[in-house]
N, C-alpha and C. Protein backbone atom coordinates (compact mmCIF):
# COMPACT_ATOMS: atom_id res chain seq x y z
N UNK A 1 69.55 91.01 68.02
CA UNK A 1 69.29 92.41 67.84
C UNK A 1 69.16 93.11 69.20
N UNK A 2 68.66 92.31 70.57
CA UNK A 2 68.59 93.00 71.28
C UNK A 2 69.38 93.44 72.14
N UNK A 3 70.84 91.80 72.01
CA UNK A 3 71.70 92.07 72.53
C UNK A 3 72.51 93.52 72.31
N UNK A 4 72.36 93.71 70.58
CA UNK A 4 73.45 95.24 69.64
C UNK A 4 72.93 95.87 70.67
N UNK A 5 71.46 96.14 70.96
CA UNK A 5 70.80 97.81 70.97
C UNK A 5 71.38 97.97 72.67
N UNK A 6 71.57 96.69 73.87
CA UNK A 6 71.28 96.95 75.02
C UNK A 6 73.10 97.17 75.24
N UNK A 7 74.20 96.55 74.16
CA UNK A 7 75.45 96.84 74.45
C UNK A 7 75.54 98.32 74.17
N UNK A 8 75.30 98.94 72.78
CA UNK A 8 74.87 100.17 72.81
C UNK A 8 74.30 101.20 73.58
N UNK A 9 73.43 101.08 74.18
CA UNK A 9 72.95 101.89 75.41
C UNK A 9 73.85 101.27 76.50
N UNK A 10 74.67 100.99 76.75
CA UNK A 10 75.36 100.67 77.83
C UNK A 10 76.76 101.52 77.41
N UNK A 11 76.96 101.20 76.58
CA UNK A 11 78.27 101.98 75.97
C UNK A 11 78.25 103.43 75.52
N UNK A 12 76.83 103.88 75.46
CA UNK A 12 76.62 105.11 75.79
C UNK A 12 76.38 105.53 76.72
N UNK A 13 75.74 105.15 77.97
CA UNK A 13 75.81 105.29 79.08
C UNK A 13 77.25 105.54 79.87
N UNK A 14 77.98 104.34 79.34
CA UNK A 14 79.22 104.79 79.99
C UNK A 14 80.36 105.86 79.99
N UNK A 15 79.95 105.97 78.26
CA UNK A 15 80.17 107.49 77.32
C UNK A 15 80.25 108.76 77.88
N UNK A 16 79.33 109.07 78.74
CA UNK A 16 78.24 109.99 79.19
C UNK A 16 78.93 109.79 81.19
N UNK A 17 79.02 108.96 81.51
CA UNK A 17 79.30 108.71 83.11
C UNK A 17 80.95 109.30 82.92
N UNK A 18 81.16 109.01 82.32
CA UNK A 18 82.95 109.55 81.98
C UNK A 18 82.80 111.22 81.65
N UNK A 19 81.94 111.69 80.90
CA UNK A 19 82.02 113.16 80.70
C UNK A 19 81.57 113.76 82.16
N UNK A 20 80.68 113.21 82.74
CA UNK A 20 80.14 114.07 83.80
C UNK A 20 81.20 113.31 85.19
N UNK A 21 81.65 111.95 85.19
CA UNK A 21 82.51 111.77 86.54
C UNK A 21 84.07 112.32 85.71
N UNK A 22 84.30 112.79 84.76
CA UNK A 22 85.96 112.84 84.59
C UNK A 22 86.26 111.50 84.05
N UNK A 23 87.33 111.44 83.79
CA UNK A 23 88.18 109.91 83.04
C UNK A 23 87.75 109.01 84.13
N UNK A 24 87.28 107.86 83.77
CA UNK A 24 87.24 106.72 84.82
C UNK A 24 89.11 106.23 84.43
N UNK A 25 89.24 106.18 85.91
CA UNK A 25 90.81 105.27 86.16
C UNK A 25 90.31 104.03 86.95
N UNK A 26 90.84 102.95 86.40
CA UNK A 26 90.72 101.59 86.97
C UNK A 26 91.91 101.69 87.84
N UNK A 27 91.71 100.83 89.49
CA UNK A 27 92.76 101.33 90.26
C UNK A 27 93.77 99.73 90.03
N UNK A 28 95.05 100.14 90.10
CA UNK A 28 96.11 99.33 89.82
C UNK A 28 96.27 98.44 91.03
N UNK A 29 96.36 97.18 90.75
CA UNK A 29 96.74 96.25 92.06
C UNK A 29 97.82 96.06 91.79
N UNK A 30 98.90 95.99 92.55
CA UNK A 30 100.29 95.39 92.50
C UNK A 30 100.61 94.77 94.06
N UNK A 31 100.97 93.40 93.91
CA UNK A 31 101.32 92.46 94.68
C UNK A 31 103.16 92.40 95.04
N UNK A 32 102.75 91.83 96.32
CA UNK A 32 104.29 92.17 96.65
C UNK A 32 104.25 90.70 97.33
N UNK A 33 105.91 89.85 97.21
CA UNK A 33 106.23 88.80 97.93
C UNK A 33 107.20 89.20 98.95
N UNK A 34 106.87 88.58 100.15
CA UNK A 34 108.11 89.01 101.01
C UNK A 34 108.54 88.14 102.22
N UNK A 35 108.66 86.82 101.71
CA UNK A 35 108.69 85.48 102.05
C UNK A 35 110.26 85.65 102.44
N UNK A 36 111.44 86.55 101.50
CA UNK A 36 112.70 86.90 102.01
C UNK A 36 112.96 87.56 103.01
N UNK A 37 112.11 88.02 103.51
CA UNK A 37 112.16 89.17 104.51
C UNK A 37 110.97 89.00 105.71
N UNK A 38 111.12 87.95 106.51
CA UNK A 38 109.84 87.08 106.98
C UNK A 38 109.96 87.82 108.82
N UNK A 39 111.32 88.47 109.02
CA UNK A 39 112.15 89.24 110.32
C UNK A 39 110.96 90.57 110.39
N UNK A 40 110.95 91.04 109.19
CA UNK A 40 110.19 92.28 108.78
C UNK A 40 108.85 92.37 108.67
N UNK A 41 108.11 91.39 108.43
CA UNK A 41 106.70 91.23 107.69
C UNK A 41 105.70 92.35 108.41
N UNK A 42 105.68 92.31 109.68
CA UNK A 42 104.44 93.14 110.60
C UNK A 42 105.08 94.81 109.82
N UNK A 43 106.48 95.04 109.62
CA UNK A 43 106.56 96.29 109.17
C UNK A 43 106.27 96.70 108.01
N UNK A 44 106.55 95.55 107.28
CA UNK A 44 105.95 95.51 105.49
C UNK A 44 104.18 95.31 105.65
N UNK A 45 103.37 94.72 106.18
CA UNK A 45 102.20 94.89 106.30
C UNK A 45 101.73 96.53 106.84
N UNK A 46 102.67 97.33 107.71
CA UNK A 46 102.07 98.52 108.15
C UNK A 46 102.52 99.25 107.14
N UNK A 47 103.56 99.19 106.08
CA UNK A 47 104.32 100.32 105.16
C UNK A 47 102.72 99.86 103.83
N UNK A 48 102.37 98.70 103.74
CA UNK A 48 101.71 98.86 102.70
C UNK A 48 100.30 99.18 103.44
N UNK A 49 99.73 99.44 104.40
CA UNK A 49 98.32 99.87 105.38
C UNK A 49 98.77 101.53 104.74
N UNK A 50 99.98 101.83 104.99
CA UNK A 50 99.84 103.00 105.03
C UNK A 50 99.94 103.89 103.38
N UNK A 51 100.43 103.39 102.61
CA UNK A 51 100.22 103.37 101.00
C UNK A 51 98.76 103.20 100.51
N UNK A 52 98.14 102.28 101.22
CA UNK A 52 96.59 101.91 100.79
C UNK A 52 96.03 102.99 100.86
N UNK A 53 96.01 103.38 102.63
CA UNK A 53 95.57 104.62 102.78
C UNK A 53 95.83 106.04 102.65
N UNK A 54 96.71 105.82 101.89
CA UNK A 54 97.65 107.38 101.14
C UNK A 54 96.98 107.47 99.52
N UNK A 55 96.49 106.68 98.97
CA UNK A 55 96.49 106.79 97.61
C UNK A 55 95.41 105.70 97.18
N UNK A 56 95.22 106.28 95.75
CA UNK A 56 93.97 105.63 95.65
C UNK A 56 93.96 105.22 93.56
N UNK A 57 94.88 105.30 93.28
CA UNK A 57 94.93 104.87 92.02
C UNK A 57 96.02 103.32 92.03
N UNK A 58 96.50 103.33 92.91
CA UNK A 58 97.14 102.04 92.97
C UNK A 58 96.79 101.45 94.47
N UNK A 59 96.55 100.11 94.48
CA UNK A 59 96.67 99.45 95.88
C UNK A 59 98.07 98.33 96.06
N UNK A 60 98.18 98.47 97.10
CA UNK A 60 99.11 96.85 97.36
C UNK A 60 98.53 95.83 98.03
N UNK A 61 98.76 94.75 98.01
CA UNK A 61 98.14 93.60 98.71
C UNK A 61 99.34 92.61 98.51
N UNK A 62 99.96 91.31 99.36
CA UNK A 62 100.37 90.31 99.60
C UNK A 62 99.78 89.37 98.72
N UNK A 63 100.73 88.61 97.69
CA UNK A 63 100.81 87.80 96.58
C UNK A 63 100.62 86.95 96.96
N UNK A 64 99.30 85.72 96.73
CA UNK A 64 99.00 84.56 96.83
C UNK A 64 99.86 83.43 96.55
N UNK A 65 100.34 82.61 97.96
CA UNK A 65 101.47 81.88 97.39
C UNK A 65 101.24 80.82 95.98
N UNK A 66 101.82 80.97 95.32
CA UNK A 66 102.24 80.48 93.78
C UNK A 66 102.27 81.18 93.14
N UNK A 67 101.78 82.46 93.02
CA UNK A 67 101.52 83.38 92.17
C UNK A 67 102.43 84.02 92.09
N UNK A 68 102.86 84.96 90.73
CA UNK A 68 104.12 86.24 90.65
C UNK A 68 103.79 87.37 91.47
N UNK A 69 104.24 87.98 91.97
CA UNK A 69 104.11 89.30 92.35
C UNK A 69 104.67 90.50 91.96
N UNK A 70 104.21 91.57 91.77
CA UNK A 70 104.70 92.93 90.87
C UNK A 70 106.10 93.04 91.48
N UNK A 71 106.28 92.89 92.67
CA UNK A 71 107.86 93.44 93.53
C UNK A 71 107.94 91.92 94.76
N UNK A 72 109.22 92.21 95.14
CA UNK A 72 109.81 91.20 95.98
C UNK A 72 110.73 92.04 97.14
N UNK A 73 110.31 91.77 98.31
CA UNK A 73 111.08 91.89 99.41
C UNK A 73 112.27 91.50 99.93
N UNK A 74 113.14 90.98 100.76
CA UNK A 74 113.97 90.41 100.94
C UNK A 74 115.17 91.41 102.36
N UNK A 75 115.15 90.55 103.15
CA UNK A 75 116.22 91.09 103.96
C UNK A 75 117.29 91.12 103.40
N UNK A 76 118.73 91.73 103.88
CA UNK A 76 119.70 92.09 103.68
C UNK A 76 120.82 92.87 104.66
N UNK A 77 122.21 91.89 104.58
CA UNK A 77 122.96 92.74 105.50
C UNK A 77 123.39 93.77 105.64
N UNK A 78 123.59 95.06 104.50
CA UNK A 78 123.81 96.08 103.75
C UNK A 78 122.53 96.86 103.78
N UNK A 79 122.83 98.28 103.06
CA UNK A 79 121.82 99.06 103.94
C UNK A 79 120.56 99.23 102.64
N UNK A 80 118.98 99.49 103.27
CA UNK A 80 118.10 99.29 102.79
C UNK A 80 118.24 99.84 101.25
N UNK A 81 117.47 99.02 100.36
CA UNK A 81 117.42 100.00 98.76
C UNK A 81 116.40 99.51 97.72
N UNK A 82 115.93 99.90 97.10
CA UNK A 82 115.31 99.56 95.84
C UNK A 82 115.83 99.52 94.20
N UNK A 83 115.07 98.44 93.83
CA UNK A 83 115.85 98.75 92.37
C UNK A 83 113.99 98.27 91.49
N UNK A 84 113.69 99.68 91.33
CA UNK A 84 112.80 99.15 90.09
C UNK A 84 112.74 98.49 89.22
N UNK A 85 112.10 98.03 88.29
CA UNK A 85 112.09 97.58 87.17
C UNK A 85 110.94 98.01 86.13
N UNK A 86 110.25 98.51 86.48
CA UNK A 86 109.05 99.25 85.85
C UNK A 86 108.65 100.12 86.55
N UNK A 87 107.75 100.84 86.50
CA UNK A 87 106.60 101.43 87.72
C UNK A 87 105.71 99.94 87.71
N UNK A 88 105.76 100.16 89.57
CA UNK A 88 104.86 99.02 90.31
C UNK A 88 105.77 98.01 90.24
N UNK A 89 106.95 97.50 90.19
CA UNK A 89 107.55 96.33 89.69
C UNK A 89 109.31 96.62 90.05
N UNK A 90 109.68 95.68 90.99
CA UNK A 90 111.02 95.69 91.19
C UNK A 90 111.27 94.90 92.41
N UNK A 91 112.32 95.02 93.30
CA UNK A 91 112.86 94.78 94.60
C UNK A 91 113.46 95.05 95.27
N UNK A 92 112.64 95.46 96.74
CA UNK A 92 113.23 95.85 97.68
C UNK A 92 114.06 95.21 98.57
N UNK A 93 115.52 95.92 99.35
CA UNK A 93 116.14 95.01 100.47
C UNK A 93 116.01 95.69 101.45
N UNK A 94 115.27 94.97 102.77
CA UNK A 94 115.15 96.06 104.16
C UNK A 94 116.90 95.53 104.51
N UNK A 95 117.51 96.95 104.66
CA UNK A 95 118.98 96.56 105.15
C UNK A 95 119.27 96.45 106.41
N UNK A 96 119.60 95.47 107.16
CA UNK A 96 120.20 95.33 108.44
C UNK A 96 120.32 96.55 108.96
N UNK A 97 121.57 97.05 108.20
CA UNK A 97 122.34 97.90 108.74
C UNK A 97 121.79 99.56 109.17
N UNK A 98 120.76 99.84 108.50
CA UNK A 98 119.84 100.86 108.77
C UNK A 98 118.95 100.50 110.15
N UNK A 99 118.52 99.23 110.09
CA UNK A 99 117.91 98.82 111.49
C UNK A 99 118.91 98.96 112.66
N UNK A 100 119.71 98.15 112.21
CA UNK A 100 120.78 98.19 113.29
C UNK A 100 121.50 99.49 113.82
N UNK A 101 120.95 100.63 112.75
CA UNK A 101 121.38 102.34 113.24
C UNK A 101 120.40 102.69 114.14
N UNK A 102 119.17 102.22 114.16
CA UNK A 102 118.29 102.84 114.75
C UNK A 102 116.72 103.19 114.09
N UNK A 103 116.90 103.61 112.53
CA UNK A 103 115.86 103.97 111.83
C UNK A 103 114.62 103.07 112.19
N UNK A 104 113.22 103.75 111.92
CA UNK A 104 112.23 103.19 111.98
C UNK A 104 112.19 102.30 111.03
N UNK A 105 111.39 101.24 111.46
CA UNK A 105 111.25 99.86 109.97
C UNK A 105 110.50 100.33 109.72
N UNK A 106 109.32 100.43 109.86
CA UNK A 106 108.03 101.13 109.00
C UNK A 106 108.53 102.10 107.73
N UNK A 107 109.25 102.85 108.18
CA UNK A 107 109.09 104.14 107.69
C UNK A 107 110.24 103.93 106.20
N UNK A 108 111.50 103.09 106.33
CA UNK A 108 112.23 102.34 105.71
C UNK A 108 111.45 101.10 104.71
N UNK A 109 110.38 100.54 105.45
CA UNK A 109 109.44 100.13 103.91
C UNK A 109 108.60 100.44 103.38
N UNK A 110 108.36 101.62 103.85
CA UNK A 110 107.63 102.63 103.34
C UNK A 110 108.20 103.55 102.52
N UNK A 111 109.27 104.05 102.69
CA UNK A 111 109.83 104.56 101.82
C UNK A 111 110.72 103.64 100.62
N UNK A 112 111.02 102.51 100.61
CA UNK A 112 111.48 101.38 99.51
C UNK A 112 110.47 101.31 98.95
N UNK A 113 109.43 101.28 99.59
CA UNK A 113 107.85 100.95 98.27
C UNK A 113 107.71 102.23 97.89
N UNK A 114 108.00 103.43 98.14
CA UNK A 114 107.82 104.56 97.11
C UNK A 114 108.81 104.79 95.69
N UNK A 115 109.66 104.15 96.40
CA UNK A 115 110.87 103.94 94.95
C UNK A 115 109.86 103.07 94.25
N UNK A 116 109.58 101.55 94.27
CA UNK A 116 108.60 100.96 93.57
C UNK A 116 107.45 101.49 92.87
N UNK A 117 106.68 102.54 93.74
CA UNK A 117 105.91 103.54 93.02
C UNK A 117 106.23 104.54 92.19
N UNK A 118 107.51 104.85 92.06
CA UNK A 118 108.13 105.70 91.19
C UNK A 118 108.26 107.25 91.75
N UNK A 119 108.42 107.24 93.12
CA UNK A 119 109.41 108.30 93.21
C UNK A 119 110.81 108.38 93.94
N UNK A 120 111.39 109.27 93.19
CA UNK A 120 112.80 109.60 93.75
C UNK A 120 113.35 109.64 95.13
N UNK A 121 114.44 109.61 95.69
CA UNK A 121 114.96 110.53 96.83
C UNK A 121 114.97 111.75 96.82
N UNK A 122 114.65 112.53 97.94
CA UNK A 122 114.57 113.89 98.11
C UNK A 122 115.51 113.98 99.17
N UNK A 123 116.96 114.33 98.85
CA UNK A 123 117.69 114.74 100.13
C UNK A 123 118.98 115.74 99.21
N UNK A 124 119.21 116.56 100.46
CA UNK A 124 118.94 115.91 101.77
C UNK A 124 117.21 116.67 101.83
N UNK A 125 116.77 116.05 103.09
CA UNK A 125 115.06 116.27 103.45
C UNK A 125 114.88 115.95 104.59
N UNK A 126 113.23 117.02 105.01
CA UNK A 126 112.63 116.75 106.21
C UNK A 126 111.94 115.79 106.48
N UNK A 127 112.21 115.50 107.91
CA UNK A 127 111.37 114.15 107.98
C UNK A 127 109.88 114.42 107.73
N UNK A 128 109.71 115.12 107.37
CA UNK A 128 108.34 115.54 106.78
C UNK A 128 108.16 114.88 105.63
N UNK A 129 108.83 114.42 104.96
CA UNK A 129 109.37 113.73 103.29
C UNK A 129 109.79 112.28 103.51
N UNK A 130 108.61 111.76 103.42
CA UNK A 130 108.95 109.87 104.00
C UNK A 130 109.91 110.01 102.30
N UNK A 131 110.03 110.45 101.83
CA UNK A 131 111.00 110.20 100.59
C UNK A 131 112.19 110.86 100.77
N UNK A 132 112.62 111.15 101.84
CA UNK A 132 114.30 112.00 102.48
C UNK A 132 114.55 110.97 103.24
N UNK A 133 114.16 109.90 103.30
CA UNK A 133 114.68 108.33 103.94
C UNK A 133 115.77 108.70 104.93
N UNK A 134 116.75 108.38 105.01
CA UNK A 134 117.91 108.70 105.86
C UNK A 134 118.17 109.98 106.46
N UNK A 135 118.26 110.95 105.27
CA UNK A 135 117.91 112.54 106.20
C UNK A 135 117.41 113.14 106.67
N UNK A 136 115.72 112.15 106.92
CA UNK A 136 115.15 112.50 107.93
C UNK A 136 115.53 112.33 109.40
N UNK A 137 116.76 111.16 109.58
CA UNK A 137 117.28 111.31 110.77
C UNK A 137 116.75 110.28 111.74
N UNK A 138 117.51 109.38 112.44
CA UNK A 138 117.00 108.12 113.34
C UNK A 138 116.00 108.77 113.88
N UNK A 139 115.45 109.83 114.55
CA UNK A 139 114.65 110.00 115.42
C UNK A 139 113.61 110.09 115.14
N UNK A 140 113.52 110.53 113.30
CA UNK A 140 112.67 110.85 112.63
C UNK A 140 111.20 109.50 112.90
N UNK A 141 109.58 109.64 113.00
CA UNK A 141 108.72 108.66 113.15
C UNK A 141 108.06 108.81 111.94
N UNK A 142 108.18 109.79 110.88
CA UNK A 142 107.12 109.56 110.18
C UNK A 142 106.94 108.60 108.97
N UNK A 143 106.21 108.02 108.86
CA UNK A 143 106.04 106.97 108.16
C UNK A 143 105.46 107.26 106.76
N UNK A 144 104.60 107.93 107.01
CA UNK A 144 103.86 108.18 105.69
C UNK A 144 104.30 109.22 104.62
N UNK A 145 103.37 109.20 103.28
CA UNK A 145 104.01 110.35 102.74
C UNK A 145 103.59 111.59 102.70
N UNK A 146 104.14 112.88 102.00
CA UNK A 146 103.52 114.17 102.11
C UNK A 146 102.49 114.53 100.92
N UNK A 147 101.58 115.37 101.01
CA UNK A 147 100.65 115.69 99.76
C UNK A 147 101.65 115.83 98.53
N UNK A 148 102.75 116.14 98.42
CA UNK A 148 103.31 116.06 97.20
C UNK A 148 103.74 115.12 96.81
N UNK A 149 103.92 113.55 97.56
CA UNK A 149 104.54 112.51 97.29
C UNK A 149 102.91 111.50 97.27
N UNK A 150 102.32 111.73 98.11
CA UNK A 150 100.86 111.09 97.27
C UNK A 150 100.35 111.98 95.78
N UNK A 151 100.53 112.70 95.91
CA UNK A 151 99.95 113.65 94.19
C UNK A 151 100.94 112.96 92.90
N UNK A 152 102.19 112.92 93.33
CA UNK A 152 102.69 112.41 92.17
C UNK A 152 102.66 111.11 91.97
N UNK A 153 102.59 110.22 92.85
CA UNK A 153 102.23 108.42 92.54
C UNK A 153 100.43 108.62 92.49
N UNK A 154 99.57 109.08 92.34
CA UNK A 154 98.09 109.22 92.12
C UNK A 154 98.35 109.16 90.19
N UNK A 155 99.37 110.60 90.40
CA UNK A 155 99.36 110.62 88.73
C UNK A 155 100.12 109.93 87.87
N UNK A 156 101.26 109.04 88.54
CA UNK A 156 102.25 107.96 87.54
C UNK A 156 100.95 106.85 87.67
N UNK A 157 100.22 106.59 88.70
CA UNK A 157 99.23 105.38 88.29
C UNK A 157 97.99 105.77 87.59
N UNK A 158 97.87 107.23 87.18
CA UNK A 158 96.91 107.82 86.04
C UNK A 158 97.39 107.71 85.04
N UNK A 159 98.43 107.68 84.47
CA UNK A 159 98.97 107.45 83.46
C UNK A 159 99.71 108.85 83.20
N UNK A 160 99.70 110.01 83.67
CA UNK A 160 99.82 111.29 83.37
C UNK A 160 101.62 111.84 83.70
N UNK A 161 102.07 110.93 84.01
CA UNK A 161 103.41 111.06 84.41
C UNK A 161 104.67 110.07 84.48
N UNK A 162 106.16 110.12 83.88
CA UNK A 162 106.95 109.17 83.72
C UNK A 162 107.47 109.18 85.07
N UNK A 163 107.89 108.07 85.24
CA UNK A 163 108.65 107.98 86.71
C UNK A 163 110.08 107.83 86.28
N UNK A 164 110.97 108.32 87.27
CA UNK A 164 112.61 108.23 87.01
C UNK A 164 112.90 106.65 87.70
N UNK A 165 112.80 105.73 86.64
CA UNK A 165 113.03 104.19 87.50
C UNK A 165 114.63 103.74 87.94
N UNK A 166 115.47 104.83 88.11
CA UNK A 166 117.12 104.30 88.79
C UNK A 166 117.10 103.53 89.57
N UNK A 167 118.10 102.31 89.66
CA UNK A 167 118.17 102.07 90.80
C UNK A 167 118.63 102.77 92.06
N UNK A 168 117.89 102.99 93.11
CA UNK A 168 118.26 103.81 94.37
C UNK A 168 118.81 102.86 95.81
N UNK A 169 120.03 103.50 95.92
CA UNK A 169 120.30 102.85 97.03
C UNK A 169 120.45 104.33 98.01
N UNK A 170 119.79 104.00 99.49
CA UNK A 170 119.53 105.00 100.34
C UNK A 170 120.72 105.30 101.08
N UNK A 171 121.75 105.65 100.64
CA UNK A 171 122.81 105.76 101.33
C UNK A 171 122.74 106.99 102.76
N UNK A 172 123.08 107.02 103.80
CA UNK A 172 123.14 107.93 104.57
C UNK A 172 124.16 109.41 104.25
């Protein structure tokens, strides 16, 4: 009996913490392998530093070896791209051939993990738009994304929004 009454007051409690904090959102972990792409890793560790710290309804973290991971990395001689498979879930290729133009790596797996997060290409675009990938232009440094490209992956990992999951290849 005392267990009913103390799950009850807990479940009203929590009732009540939700009306006055807003919807509780549990934040999404999604793991990434990138054991294919081992040339890249220090840039795939700074593209997901900088996602962590862009957003706050989903995190990324590096998949414990044995384990599945939501997405997969992988180098490639051809030029960088993503192909979703869900929101949070797909695989990226850092392409040679974009390195070999010049583009920032950071900013190139940073923008492949936003396809994974479920947004689009925006081009052509300013390098102001880590999601205008290529038309931001070799010279382009910015890595991160803009308040409109963190607002809309906040709300596909709220549940409040469909993502367009195409496969995207970043063509120049």
């Amino acid at each position: 009996m005392f267990l009913r009454k103390t799950i009850a007051v807990l479940a009203a409690a929590a009732a009540l913490s939700t009306v006055f904090a807003g919807t509780a959102q549990a934040v999404r972990r999604l793991t990434y392998d990138s054991t294919g792409a081992a040339q890249y890793e220090s840039d795939i560790t700074e593209a997901v530093k900088v996602w962590n710290s862009s957003v706050k309804n989903v995190q990324i973290a590096k998949a414990q070896p044995g384990t599945r991971a939501n997405f997969t990395i992988v180098s490639d001689p051809g030029w960088p791209r993503a192909q979703p498979t869900s929101l949070g879930n797909g695989k990226i290729w850092m392409g040679k051939q974009a390195v070999d133009q010049g583009y920032n790596r950071v900013r190139i797996a940073a923008h492949e993990m936003g396809h994974i997060l479920g947004l689009p290409d925006v081009k052509p675009g300013p390098c102001s738009s880590l999601m205008s990938g290529s038309t931001g232009g070799i010279q382009c440094p910015n890595t991160s994304p803009n308040a409109a490209e963190k607002r809309r992956v906040e709300q596909l990992f709220a549940g409040s929004a469909k993502a367009d999951l195409a496969e995207v290849v970043d063509a120049a």
